[in-house]
N, C-alpha and C. Protein backbone atom coordinates (compact mmCIF):
# COMPACT_ATOMS: atom_id res chain seq x y z
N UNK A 1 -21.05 18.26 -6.34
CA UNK A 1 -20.07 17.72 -5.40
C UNK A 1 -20.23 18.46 -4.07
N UNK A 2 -20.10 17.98 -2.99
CA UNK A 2 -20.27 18.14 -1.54
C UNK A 2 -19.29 19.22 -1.24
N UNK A 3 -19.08 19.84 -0.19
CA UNK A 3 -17.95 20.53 0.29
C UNK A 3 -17.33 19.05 0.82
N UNK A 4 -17.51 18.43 1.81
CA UNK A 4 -16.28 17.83 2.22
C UNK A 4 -15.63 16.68 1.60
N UNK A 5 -16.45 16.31 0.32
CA UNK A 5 -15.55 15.69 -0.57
C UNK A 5 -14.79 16.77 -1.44
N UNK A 6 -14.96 17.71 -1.96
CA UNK A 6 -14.22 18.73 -2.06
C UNK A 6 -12.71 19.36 -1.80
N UNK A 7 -13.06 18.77 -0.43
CA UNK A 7 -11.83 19.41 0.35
C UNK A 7 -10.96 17.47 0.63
N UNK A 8 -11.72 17.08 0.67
CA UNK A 8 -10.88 15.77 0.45
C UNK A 8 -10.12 15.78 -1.08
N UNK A 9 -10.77 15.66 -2.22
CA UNK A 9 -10.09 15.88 -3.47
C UNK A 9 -8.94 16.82 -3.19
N UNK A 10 -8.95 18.27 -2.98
CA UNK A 10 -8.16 19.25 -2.90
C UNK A 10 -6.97 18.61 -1.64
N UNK A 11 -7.02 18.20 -1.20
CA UNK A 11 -6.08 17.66 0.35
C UNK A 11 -5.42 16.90 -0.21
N UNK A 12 -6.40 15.87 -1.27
CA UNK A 12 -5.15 14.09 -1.57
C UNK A 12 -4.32 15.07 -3.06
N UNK A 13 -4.69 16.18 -3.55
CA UNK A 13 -3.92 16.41 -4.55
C UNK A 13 -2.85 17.46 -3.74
N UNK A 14 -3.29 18.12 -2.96
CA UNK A 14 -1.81 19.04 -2.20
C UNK A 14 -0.66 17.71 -1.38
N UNK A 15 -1.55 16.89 -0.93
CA UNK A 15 -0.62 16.17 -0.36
C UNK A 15 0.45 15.25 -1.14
N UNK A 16 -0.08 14.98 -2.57
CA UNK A 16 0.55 14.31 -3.62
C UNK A 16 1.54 15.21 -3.87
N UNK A 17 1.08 16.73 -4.22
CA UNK A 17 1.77 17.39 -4.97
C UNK A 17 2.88 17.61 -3.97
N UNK A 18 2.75 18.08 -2.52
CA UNK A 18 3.85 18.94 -1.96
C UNK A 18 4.31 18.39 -0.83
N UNK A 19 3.66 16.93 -0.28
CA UNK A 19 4.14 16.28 0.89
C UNK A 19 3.09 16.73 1.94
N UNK A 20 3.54 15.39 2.79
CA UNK A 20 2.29 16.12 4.31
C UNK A 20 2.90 17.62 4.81
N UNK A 21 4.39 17.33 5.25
CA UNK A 21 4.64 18.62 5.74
C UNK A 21 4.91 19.83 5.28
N UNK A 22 5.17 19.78 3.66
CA UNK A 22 4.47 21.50 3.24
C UNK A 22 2.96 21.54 2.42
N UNK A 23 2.12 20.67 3.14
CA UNK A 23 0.85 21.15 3.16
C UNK A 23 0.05 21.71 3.94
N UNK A 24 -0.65 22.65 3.78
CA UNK A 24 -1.13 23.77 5.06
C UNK A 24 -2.53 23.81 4.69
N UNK A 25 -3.71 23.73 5.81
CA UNK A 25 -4.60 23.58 5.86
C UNK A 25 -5.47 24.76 4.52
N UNK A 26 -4.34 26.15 5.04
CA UNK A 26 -4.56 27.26 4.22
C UNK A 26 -4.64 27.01 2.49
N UNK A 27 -3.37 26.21 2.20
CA UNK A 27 -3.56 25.86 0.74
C UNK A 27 -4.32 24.86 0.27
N UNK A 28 -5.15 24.17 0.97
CA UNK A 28 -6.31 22.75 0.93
C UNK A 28 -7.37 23.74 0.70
N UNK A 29 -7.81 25.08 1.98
CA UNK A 29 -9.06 25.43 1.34
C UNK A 29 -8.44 26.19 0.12
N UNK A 30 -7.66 26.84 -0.67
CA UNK A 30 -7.67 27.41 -1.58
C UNK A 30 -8.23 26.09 -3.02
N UNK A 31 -7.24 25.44 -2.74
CA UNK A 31 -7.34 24.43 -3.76
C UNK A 31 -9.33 23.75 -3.85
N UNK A 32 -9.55 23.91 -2.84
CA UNK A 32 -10.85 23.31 -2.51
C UNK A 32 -12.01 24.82 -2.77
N UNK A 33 -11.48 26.20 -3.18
CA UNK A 33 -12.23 26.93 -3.00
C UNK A 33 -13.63 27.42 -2.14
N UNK A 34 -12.61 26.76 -1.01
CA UNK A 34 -13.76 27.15 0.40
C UNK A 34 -12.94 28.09 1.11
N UNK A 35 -13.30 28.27 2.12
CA UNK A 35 -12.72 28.97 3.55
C UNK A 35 -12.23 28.08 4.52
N UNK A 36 -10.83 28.91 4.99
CA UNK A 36 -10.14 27.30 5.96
C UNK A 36 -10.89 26.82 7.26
N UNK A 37 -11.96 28.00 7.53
CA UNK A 37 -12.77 27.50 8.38
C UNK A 37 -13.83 26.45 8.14
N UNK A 38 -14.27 26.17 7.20
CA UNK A 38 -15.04 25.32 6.73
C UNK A 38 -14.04 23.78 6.57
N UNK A 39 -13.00 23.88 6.26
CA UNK A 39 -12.24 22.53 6.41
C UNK A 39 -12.20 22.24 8.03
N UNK A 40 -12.69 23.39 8.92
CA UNK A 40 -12.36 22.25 9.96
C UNK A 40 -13.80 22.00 10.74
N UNK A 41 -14.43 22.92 9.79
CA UNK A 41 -16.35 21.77 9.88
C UNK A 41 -16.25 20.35 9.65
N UNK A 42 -15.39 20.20 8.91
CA UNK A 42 -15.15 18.67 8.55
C UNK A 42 -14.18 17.45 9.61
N UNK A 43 -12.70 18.40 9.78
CA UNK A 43 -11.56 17.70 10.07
C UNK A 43 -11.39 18.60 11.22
N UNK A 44 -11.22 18.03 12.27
CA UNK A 44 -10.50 18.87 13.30
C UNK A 44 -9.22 19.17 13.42
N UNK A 45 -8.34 18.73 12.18
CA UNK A 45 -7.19 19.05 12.13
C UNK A 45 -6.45 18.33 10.81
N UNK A 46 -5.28 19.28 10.42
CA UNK A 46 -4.56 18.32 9.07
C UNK A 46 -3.75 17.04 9.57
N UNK A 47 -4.35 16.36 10.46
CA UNK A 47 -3.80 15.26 11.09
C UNK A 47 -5.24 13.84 10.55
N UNK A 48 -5.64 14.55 11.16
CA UNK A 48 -7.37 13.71 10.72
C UNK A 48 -7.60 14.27 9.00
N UNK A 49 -7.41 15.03 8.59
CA UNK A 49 -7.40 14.82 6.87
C UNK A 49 -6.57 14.25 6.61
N UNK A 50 -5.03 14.43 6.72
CA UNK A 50 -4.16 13.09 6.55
C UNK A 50 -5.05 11.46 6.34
N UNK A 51 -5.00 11.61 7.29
CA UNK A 51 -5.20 10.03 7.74
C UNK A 51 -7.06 9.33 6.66
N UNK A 52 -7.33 10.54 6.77
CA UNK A 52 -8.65 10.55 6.32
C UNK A 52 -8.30 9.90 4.47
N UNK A 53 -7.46 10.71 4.10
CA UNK A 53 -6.63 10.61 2.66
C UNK A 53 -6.36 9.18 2.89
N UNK A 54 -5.56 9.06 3.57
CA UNK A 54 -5.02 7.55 3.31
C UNK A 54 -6.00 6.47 3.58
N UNK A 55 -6.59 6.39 4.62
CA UNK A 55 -7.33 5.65 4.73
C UNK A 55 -8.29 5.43 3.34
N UNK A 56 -8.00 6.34 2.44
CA UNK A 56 -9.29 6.29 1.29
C UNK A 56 -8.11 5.41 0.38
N UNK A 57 -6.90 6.07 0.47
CA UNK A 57 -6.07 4.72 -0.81
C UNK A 57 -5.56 3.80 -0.53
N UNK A 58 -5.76 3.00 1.14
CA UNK A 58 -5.59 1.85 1.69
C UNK A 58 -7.08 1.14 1.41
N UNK A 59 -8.16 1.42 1.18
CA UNK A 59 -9.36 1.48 0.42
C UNK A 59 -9.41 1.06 -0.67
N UNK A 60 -8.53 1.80 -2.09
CA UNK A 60 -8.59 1.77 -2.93
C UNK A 60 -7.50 0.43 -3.39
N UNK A 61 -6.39 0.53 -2.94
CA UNK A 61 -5.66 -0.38 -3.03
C UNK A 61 -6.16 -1.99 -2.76
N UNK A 62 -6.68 -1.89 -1.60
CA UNK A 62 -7.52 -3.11 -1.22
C UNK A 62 -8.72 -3.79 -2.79
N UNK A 63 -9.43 -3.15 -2.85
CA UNK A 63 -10.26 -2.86 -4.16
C UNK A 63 -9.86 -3.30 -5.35
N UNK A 64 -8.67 -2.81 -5.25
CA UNK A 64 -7.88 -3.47 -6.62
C UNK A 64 -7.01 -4.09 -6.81
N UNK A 65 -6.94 -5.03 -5.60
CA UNK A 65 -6.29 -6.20 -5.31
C UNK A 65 -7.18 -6.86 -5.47
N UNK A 66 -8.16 -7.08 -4.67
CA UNK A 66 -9.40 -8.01 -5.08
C UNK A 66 -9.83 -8.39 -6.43
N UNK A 67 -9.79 -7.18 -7.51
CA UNK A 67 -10.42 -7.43 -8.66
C UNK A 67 -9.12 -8.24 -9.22
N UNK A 68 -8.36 -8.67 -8.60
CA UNK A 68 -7.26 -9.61 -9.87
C UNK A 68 -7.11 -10.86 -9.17
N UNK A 69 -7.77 -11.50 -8.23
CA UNK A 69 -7.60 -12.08 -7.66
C UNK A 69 -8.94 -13.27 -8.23
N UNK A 70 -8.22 -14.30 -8.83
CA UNK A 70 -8.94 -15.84 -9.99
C UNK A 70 -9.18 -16.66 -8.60
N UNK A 71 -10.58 -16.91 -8.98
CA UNK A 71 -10.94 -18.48 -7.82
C UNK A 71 -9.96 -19.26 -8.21
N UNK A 72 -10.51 -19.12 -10.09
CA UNK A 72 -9.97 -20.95 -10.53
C UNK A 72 -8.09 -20.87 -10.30
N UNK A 73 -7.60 -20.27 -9.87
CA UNK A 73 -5.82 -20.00 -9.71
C UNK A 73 -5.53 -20.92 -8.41
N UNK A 74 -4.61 -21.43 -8.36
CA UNK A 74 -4.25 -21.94 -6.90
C UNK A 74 -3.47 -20.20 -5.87
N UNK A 75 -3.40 -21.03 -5.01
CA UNK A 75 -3.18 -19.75 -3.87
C UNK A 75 -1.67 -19.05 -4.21
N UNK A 76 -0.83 -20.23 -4.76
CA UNK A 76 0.73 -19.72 -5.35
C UNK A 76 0.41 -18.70 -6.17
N UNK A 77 -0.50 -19.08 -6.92
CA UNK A 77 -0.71 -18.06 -8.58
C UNK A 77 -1.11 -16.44 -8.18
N UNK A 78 -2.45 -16.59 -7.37
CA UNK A 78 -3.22 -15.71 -7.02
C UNK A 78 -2.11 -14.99 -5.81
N UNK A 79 -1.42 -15.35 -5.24
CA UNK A 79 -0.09 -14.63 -4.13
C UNK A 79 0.43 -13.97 -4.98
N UNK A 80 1.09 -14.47 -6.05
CA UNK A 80 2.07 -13.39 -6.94
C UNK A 80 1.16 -12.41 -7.55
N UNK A 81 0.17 -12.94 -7.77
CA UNK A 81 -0.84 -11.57 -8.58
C UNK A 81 -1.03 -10.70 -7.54
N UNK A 82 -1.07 -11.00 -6.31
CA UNK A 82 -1.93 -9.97 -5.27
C UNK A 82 -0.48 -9.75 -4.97
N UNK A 83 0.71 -9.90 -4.90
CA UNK A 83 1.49 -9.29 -4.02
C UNK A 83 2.48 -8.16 -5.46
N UNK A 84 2.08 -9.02 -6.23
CA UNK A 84 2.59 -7.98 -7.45
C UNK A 84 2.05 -6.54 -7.79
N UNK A 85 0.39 -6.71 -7.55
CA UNK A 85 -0.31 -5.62 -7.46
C UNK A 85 0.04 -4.28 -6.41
N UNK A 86 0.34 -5.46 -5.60
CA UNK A 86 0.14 -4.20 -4.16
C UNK A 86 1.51 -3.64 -4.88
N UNK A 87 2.44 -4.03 -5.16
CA UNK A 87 3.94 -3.54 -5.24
C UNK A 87 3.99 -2.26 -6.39
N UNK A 88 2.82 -2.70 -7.65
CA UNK A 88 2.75 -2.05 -8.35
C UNK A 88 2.04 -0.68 -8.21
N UNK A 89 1.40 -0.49 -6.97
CA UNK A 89 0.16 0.38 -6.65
C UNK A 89 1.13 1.09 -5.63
N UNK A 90 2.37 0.51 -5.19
CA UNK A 90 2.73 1.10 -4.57
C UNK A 90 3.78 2.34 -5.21
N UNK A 91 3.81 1.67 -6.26
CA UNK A 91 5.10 2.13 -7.03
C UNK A 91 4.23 3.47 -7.75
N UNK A 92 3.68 2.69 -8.58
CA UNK A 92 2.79 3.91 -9.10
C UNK A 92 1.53 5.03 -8.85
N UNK A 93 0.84 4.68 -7.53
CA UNK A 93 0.00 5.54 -7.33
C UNK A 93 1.10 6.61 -6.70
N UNK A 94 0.56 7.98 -7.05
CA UNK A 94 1.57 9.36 -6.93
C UNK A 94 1.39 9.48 -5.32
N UNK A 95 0.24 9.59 -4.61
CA UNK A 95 0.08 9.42 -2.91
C UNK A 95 1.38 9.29 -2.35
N UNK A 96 1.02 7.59 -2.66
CA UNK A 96 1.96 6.51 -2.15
C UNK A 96 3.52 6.78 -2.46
N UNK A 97 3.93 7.15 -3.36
CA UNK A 97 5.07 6.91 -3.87
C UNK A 97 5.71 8.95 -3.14
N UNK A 98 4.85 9.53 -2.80
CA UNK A 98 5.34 11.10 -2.76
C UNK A 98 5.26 10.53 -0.96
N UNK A 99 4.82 10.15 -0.18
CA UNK A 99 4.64 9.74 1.38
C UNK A 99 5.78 8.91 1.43
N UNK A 100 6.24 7.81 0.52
CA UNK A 100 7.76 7.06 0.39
C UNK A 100 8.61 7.78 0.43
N UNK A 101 9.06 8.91 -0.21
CA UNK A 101 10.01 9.68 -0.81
C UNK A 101 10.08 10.68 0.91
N UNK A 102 8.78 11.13 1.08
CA UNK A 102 8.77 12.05 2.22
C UNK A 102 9.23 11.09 3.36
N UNK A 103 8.84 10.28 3.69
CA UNK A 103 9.25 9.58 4.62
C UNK A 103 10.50 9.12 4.95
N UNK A 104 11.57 8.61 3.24
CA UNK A 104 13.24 8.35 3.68
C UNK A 104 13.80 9.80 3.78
N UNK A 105 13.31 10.53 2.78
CA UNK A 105 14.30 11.98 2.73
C UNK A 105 13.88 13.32 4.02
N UNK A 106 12.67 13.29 4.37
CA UNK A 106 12.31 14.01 5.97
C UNK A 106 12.19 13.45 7.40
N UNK A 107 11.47 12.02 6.72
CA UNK A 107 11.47 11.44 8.17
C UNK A 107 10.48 11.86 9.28
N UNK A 108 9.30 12.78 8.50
CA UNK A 108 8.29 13.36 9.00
C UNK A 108 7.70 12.03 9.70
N UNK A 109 7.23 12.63 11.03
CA UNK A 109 6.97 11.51 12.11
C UNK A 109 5.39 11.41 11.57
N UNK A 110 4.54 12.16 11.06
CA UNK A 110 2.97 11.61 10.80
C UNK A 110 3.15 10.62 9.37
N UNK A 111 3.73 10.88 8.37
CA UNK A 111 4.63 10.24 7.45
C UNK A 111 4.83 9.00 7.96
N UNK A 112 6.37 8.75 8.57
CA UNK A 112 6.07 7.66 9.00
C UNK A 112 5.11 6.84 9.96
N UNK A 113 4.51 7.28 10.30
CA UNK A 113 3.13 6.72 11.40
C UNK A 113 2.12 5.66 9.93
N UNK A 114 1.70 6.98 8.93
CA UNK A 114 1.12 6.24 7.94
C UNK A 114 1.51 5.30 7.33
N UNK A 115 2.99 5.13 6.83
CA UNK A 115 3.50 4.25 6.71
C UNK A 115 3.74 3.26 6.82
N UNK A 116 3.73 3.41 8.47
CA UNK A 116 3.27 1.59 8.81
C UNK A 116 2.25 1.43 9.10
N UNK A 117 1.27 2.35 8.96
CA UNK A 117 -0.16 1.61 8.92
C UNK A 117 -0.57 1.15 8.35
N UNK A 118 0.47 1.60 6.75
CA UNK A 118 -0.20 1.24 5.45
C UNK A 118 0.42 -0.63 4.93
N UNK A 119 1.43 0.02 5.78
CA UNK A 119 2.27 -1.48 5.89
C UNK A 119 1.90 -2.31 6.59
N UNK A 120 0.86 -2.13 7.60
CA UNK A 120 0.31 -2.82 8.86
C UNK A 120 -0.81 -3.69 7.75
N UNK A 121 -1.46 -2.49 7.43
CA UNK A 121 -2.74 -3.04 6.65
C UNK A 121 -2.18 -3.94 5.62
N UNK A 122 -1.32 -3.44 4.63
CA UNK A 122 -0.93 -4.73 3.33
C UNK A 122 -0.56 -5.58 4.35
N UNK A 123 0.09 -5.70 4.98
CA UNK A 123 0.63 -7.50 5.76
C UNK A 123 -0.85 -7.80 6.53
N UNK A 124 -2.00 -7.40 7.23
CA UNK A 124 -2.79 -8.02 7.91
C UNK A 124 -3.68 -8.25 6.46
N UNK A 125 -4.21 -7.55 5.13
CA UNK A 125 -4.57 -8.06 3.93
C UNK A 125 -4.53 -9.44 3.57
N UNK A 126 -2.56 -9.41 3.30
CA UNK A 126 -2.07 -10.98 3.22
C UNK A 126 -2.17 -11.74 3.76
N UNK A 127 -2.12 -11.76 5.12
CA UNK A 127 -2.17 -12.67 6.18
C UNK A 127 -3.32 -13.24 6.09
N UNK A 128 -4.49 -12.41 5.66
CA UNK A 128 -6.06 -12.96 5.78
C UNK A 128 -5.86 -13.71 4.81
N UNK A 129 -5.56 -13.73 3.36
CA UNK A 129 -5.35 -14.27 2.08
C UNK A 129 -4.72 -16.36 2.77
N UNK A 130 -3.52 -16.05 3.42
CA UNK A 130 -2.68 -16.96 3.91
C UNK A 130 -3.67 -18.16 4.52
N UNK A 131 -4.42 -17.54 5.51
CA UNK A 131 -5.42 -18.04 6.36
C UNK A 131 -6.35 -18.71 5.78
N UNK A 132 -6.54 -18.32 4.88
CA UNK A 132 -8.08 -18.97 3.68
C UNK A 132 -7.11 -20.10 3.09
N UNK A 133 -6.21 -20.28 2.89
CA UNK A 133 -5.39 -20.80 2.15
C UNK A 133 -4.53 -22.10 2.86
N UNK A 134 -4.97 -22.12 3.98
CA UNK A 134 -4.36 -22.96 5.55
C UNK A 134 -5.77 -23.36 5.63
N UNK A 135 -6.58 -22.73 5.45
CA UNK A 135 -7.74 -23.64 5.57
C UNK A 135 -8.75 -24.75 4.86
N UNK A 136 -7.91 -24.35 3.68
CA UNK A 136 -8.04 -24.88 2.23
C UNK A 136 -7.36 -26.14 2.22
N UNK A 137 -6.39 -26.27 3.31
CA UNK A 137 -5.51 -26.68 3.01
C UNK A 137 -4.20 -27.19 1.84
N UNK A 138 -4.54 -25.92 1.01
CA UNK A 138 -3.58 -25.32 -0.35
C UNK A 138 -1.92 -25.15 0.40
N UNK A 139 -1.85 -24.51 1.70
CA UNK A 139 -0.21 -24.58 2.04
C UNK A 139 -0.34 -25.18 3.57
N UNK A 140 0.38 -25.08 4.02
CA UNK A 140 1.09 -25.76 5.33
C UNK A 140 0.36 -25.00 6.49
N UNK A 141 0.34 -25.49 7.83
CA UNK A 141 0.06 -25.13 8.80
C UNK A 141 1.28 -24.18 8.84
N UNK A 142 1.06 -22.80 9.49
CA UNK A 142 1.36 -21.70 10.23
C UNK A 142 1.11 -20.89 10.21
N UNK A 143 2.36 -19.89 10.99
CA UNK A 143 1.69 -18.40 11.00
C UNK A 143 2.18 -17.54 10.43
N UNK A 144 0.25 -17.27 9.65
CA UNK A 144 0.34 -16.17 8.75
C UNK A 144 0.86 -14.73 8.60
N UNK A 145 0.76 -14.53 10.16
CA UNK A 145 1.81 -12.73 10.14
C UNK A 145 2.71 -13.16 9.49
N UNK A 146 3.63 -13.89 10.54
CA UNK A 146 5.24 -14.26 10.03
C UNK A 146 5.27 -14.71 8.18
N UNK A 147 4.29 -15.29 7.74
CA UNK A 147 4.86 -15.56 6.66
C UNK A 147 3.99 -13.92 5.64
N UNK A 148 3.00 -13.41 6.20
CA UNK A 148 2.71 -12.52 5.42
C UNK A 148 3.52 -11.18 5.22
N UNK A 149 4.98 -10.78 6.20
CA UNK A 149 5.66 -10.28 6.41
C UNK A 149 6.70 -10.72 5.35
N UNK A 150 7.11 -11.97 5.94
CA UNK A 150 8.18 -12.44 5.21
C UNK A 150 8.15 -12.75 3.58
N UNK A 151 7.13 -12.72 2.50
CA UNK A 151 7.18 -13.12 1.36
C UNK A 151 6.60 -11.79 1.02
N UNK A 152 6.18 -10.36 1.94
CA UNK A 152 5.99 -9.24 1.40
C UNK A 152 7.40 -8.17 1.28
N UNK A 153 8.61 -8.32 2.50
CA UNK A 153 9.50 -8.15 2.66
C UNK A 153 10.19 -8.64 1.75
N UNK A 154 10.30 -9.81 0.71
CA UNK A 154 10.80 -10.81 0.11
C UNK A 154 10.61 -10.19 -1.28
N UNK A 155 9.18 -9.88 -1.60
CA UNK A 155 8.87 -9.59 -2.89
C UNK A 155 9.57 -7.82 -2.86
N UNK A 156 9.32 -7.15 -2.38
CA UNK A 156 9.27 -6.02 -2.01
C UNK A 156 10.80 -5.33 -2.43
N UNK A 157 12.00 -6.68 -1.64
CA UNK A 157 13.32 -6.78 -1.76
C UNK A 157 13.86 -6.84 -3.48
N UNK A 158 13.09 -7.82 -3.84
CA UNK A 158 13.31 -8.47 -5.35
C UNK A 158 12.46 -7.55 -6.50
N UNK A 159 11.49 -6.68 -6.11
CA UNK A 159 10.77 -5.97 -7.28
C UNK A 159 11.36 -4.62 -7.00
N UNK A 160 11.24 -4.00 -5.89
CA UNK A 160 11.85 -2.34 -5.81
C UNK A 160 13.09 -2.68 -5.78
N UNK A 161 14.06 -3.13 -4.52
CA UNK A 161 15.66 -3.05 -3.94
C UNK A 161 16.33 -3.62 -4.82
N UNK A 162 16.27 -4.72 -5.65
CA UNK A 162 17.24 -5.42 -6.79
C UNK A 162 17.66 -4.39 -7.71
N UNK A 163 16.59 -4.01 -8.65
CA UNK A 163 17.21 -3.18 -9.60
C UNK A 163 18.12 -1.79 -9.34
N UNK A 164 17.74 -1.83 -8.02
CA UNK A 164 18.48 -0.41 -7.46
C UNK A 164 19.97 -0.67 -7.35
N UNK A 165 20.12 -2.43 -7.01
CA UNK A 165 21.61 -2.47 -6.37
C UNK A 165 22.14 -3.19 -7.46
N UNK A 166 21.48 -3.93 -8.51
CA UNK A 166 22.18 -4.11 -9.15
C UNK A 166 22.45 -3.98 -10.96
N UNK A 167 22.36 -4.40 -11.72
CA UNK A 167 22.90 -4.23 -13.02
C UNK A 167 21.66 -5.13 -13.55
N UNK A 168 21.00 -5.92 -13.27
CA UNK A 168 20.19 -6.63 -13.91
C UNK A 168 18.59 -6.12 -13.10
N UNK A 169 17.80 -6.40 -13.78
CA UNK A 169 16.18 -5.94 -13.15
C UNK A 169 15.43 -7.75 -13.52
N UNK A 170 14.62 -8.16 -12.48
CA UNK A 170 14.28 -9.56 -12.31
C UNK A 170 13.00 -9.74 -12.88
N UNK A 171 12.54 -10.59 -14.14
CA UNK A 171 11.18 -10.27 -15.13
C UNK A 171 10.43 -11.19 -14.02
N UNK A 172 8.99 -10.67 -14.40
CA UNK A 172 8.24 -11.53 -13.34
C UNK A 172 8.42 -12.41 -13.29
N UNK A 173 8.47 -13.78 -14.16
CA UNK A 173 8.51 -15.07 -14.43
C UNK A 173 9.68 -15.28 -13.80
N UNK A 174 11.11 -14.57 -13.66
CA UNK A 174 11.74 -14.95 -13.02
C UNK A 174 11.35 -14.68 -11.36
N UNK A 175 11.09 -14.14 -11.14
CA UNK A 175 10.37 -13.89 -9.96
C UNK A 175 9.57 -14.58 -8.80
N UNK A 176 8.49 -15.25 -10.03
CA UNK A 176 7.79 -15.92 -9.52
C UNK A 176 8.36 -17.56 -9.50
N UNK A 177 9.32 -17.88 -10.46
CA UNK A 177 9.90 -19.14 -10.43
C UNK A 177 11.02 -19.33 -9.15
N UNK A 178 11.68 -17.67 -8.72
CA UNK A 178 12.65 -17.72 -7.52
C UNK A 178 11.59 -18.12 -6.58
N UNK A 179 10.92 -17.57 -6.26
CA UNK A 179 9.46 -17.94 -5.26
C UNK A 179 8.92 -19.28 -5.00
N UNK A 180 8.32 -19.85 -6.48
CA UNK A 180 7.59 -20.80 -6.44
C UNK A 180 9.47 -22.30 -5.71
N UNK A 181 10.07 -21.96 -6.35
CA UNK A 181 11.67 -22.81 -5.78
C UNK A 181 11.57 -22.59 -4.80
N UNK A 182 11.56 -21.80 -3.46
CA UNK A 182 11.91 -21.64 -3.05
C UNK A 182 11.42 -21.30 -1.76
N UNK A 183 10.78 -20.43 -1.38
CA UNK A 183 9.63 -19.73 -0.17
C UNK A 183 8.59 -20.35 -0.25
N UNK A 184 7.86 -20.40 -1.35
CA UNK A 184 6.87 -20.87 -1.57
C UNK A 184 6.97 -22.48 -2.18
N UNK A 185 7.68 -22.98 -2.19
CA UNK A 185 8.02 -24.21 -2.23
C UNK A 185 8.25 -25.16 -0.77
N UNK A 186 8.24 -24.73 0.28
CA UNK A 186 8.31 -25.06 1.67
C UNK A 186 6.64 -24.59 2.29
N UNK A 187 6.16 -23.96 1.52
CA UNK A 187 4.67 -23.65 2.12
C UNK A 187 3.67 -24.90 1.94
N UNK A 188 4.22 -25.30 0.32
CA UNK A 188 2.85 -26.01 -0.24
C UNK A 188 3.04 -27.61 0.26
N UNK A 189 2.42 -28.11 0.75
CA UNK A 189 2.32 -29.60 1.07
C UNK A 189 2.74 -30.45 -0.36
């Protein structure tokens, strides 16, 4: 293994473990068993390893959205699979879910920066998805930001925020049947 994949491994596990802002360049080279001077042969700063990190599980995420994604499915089918995924990757990869947590409870400004990049990227993802799908003519003429926002905001509301506020938790099938009624029932011609 390389040094600067090295120190990448050692960075995405301090940053999992302890947040961006009590991670210190100092405890990346320990974890990485280099010298902190040698991390910045690589990174000119824990701003650019940040970003460097994420950019690798906005990568990965992408990746494994793709692999669940059926030709033979219509675009309704293959939406709930890809927007279910992302939700689930969001939930469960430790990164993602420790940068969530840092972000409502600190409010760390590089935190949130990634945040919506990461959010930038899943909605410009979808939007591309939308577009193939307008051209297919599988749903309706428009625009794809607006609706790749709005049915990610939508799902997002109904898979994380429901069970939080209320007494019941929503099974996919119900999920996807509120959807297919409804949002996605005004899309499809």
């Amino acid at each position: 293994m390389d040094r600067r994949h090295e120190i990448l491994v050692a960075a995405n596990q301090s940053f999992t473990l302890f947040g961006y802002k009590a991670t210190t360049m100092e405890q990346v080279a320990q974890m990485a068993n280099v010298g902190k001077g040698t991390i910045y042969t690589f990174f000119n700063n824990k701003d650019v390893l940040f970003e460097e990190i994420v950019l690798a599980m906005i990568c990965e995420m992408r990746n494994e959205t793709e692999q669940i994604i059926n030709p033979e499915l219509s675009f309704l089918e293959n939406a709930h699979r890809i927007l279910m995924n992302l939700l689930q990757f969001r939930e469960m990869h430790k990164l993602y879910s420790k940068l969530i947590e840092e972000g409502h409870a600190l409010r760390t400004p590089q935190v949130e920066k990634m945040l919506i990049k990461i959010e930038n990227e899943v909605l410009t993802y979808i939007a591309s998805k939308i577009q193939i799908a307008i051209d297919k003519k599988e749903i309706k003429q428009c625009n794809p930001q607006h609706i790749a926002y709005l049915v990610f905001k939508s799902y997002l509301a109904f898979v994380v925020e429901w069970p939080k506020r209320h007494d019941e938790e929503l099974d996919e099938n119900a999920i996807v049947e509120l959807f297919n009624n409804t949002l996605f029932g005004g899309l499809t011609p």
